[in-house]
Protein backbone atom coordinates (compact mmCIF):
# COMPACT_ATOMS: atom_id res chain seq x y z
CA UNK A 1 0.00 0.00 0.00
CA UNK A 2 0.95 3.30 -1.07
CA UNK A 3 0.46 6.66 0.84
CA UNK A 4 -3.02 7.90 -0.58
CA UNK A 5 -2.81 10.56 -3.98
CA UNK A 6 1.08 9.22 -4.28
CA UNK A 7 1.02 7.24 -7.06
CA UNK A 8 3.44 9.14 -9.20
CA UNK A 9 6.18 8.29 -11.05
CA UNK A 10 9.53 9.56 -9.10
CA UNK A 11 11.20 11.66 -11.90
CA UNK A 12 7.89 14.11 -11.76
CA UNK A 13 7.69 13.95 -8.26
CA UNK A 14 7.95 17.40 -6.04
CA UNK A 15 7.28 15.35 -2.96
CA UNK A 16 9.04 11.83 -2.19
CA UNK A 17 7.48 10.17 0.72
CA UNK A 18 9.38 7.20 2.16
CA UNK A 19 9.79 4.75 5.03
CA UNK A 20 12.39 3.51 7.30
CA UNK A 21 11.58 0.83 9.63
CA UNK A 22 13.70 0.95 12.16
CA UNK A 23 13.45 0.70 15.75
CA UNK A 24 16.04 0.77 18.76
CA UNK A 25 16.66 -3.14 19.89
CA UNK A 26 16.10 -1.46 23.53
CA UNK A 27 13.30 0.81 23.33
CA UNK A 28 13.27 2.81 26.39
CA UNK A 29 9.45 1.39 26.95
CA UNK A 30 7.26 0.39 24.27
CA UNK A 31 8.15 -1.34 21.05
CA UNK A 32 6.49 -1.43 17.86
CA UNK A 33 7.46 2.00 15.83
CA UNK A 34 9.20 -0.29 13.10
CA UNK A 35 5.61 -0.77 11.83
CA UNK A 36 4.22 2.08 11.99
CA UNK A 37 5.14 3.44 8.04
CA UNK A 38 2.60 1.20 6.77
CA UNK A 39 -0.17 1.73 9.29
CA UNK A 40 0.33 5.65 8.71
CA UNK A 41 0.08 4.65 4.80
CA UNK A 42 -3.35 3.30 5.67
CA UNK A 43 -4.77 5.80 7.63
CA UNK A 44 -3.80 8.17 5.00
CA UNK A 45 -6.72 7.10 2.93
CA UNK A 46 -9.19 8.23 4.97
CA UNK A 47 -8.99 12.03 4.22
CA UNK A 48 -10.31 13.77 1.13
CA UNK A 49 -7.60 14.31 -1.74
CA UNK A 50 -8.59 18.37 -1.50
CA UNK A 51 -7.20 19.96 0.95
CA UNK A 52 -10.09 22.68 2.13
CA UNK A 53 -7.52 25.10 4.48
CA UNK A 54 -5.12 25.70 1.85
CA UNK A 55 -7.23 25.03 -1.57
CA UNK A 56 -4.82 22.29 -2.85
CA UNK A 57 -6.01 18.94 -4.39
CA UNK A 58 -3.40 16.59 -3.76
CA UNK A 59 -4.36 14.72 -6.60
CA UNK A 60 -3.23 17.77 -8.58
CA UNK A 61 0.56 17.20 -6.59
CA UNK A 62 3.36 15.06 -7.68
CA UNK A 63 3.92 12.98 -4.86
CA UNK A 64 5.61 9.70 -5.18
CA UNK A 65 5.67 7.05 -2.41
CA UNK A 66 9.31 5.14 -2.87
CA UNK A 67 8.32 2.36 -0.10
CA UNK A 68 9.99 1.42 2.73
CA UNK A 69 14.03 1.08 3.21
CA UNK A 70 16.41 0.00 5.93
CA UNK A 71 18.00 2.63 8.08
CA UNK A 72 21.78 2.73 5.87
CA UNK A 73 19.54 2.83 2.43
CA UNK A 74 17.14 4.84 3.73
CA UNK A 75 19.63 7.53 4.32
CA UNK A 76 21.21 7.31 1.12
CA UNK A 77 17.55 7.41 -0.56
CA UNK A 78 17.17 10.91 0.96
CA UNK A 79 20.27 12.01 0.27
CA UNK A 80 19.33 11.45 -3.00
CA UNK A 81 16.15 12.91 -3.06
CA UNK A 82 17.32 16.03 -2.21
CA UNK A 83 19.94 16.27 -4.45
CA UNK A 84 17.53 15.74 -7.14
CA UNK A 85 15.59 19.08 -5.99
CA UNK A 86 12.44 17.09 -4.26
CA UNK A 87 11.04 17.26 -0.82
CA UNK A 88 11.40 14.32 1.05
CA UNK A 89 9.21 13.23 3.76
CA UNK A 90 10.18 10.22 5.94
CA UNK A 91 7.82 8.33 8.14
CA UNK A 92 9.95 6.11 11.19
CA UNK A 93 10.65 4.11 12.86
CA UNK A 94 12.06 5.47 15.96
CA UNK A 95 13.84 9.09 16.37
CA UNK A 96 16.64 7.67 16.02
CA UNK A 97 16.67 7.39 12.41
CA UNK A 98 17.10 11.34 12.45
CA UNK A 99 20.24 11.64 13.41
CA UNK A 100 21.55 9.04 10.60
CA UNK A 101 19.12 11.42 8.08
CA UNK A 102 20.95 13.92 8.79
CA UNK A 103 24.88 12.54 8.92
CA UNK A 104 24.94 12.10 5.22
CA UNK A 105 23.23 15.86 4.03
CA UNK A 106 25.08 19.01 3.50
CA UNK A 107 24.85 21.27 6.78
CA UNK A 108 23.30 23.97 4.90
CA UNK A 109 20.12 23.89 7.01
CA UNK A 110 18.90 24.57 10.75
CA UNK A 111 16.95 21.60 12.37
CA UNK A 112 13.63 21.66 13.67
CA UNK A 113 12.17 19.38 16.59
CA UNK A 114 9.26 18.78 17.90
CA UNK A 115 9.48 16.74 20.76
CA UNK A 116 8.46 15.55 24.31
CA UNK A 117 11.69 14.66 25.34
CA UNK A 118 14.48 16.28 25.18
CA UNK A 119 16.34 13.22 24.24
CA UNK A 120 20.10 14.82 24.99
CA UNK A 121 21.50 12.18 26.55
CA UNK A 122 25.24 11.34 25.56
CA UNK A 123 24.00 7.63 25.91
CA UNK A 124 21.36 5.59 26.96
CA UNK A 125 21.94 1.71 28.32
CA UNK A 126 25.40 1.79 26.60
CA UNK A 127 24.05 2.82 23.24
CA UNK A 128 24.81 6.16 21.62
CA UNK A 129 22.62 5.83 18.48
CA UNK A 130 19.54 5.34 21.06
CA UNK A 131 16.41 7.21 19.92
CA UNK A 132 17.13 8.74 23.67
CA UNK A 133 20.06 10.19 22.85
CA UNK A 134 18.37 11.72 18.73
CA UNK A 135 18.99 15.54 20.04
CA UNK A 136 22.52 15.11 21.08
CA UNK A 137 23.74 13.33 18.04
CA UNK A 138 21.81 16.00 16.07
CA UNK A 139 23.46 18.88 17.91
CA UNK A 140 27.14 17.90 17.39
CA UNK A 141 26.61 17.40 13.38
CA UNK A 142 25.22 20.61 12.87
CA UNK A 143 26.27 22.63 16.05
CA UNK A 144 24.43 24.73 18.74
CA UNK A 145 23.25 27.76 16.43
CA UNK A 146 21.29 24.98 14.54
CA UNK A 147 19.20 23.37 16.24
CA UNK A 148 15.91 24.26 18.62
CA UNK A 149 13.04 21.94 19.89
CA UNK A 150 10.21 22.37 20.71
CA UNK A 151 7.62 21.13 23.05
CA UNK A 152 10.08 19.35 25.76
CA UNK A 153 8.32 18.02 28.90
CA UNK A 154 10.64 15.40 30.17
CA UNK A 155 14.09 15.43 30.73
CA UNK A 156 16.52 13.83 33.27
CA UNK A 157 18.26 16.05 35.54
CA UNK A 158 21.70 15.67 33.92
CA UNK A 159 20.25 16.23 30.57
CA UNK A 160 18.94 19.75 31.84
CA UNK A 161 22.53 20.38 33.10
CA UNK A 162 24.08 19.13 29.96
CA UNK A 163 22.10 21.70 27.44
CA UNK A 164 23.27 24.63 29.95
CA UNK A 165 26.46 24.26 29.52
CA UNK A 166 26.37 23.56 25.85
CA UNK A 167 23.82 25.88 24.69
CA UNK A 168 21.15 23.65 23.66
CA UNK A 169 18.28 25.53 22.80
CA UNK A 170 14.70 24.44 23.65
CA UNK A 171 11.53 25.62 24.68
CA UNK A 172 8.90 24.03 27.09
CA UNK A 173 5.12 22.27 26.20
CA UNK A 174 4.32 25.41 28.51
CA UNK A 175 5.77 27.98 26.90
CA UNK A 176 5.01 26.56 23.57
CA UNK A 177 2.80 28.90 20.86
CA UNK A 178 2.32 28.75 17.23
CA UNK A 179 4.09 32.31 17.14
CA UNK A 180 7.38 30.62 18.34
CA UNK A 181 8.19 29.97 14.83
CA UNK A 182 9.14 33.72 14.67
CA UNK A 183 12.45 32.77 16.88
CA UNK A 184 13.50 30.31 13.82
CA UNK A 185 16.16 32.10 11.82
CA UNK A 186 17.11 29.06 9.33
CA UNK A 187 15.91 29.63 5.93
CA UNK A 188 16.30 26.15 5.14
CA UNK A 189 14.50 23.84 8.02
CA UNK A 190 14.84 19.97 8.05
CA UNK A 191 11.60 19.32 10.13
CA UNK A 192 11.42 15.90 12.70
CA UNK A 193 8.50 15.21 14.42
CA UNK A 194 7.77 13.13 17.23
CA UNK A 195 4.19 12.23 17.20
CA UNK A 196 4.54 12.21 21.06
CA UNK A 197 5.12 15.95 21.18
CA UNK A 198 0.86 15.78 20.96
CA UNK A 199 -0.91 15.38 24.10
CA UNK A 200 -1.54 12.00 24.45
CA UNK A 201 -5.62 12.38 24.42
CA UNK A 202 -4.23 13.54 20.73
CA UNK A 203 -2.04 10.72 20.01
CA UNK A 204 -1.95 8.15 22.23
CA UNK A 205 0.19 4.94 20.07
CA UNK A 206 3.42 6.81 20.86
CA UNK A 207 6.38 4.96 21.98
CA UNK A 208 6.54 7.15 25.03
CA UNK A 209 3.30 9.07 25.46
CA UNK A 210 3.93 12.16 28.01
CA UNK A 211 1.02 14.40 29.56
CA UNK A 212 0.81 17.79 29.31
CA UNK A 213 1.29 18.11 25.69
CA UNK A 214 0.81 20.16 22.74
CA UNK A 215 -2.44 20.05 20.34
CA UNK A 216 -3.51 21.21 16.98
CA UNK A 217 -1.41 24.80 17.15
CA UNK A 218 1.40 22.36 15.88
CA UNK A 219 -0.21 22.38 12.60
CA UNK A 220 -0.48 26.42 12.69
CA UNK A 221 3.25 26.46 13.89
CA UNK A 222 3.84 23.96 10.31
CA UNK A 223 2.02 26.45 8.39
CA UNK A 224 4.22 28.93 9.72
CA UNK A 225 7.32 27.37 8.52
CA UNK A 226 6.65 25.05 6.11
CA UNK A 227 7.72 27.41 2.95
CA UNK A 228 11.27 26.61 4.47
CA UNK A 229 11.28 23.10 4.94
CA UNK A 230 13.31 21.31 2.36
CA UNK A 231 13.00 17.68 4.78
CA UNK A 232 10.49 16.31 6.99
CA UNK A 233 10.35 12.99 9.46
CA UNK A 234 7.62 11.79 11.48
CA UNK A 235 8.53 9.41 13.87
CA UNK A 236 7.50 7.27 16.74
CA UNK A 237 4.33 6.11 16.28
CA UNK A 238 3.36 3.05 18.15
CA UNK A 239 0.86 0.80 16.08
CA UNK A 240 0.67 -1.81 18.94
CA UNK A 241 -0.69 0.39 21.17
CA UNK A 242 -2.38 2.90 18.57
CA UNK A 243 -6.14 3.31 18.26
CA UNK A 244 -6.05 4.91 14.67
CA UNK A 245 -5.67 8.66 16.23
CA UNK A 246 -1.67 8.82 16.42
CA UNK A 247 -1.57 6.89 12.67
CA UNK A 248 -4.18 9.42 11.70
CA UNK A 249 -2.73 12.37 12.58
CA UNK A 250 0.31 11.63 11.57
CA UNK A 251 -0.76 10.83 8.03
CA UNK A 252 -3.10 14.66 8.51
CA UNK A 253 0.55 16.08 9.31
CA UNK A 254 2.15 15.05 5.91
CA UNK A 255 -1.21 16.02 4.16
CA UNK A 256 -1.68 19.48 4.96
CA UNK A 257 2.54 19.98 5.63
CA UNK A 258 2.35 19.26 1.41
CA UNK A 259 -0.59 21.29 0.66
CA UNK A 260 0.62 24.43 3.07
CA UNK A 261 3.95 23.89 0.86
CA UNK A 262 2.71 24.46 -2.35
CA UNK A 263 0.16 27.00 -1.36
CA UNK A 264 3.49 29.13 -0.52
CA UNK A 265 4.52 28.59 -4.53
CA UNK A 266 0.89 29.38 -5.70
């Protein structure tokens, strides 16, 4: 199954949606996000092709859906991608296909994260590739001016200590607005979501669903950035333990992220 309305051919495409199925072997508490590419695929085809907000048919779009990868050709797929001028968009899998993403791209962007957790731990149960540890890995490729996230609710102690002292910007669930997007100064953006950066009454099938999250301002915080986004993940849905709303709006994300995009060119 193919993402709905992206069903053409890849030389046309403006859009390249893909998948990476890849999980931690230690998740740090439920597993499952290696399947959730196809189940956001599915719930995809439950919207209407026409995008009402933004007047964009995404039938009128080329999107292309290039199927799933692993995690080392998955990186070199959207490498490619972007060297060949298109947008990619890459559903996970855990976060910490992100940081891999982003090893093999030209630093010539600022990184965008929406997030729960701060996730800036130098290592987590001996492994420094852990989805725990996305944010860290992230900041030392591109470097402190480069990187903000947004939405952080959880954090241990040392990892508060640890952004201090090396300048890691971020900005609390309770300080959160649509509006922030004004303190973003990259004019290109590559754009990773973690689904549980929602409120879990929002999206409950995360891999680590947090209280006091954000809601639907994420999508007018999107719109407000989303003519500068050249690369986009959405990561960490939970299938297993997913009633259809975290699959859902993950697959309303990528929708209106693609019509609010070419609305900017229209």
């Amino acid at each position: 199954m193919i993402f709905a309305d992206a069903d053409q051919p890849y030389p046309e495409a403006e859009f390249v949606i893909l998948g990476i199925s890849y999980e931690d072997e230690e998740m740090s508490f439920r597993k499952g996000a290696s399947d959730a590419p196809d189940f956001i695929r599915y719930e995809s085809w439950n919207y209407e092709s026409y995008c009402i907000k933004h007047n964009v048919d995404l039938q009128n779009i080329a999107i292309h859906d290039a199927g799933n990868f692993n995690i080392e050709e998955g990186k070199k797929f959207v490498k490619k991608v972007m060297e060949d001028r298109k947008t990619p968009i890459v559903i996970g899998g855990a976060h910490s296909i992100t940081p891999y993403i982003i090893s093999s791209l030209p630093k010539d962007f600022g990184v965008v994260i929406l997030d729960a957790h701060m996730d800036f731990r130098d290592e987590y149960m001996g492994n420094k590739q852990s989805h725990a540890c996305s944010a860290r890995r992230i900041f030392e490729a591109v470097g402190k001016e480069k990187i903000i996230s947004f939405g952080i609710r959880s954090a241990s102690q040392e990892e508060i200590k640890e952004a201090k002292r090396l300048g890691f910007k971020y900005i609390f669930s309770w300080d959160f607005s649509a509006t922030k997007a004004r303190e973003i100064s990259f004019e290109k953006i590559y754009l990773s979501i973690d689904m549980d950066v929602f409120d879990p009454c929002h999206a409950s099938g995360v891999s680590n669903p947090e209280p006091n999250g954000l809601g639907y301002e994420i999508f007018d915080f999107i719109e407000n950035i989303a003519n500068r986004v050249i690369a986009m993940d959405v990561v960490e849905v939970c299938p297993t333990y997913d009633d259809g709303r975290a699959s859902l709006l993950a697959a309303k994300l990528i929708r209106d992220f693609i019509a609010c995009k070419v609305s900017y060119g229209n």
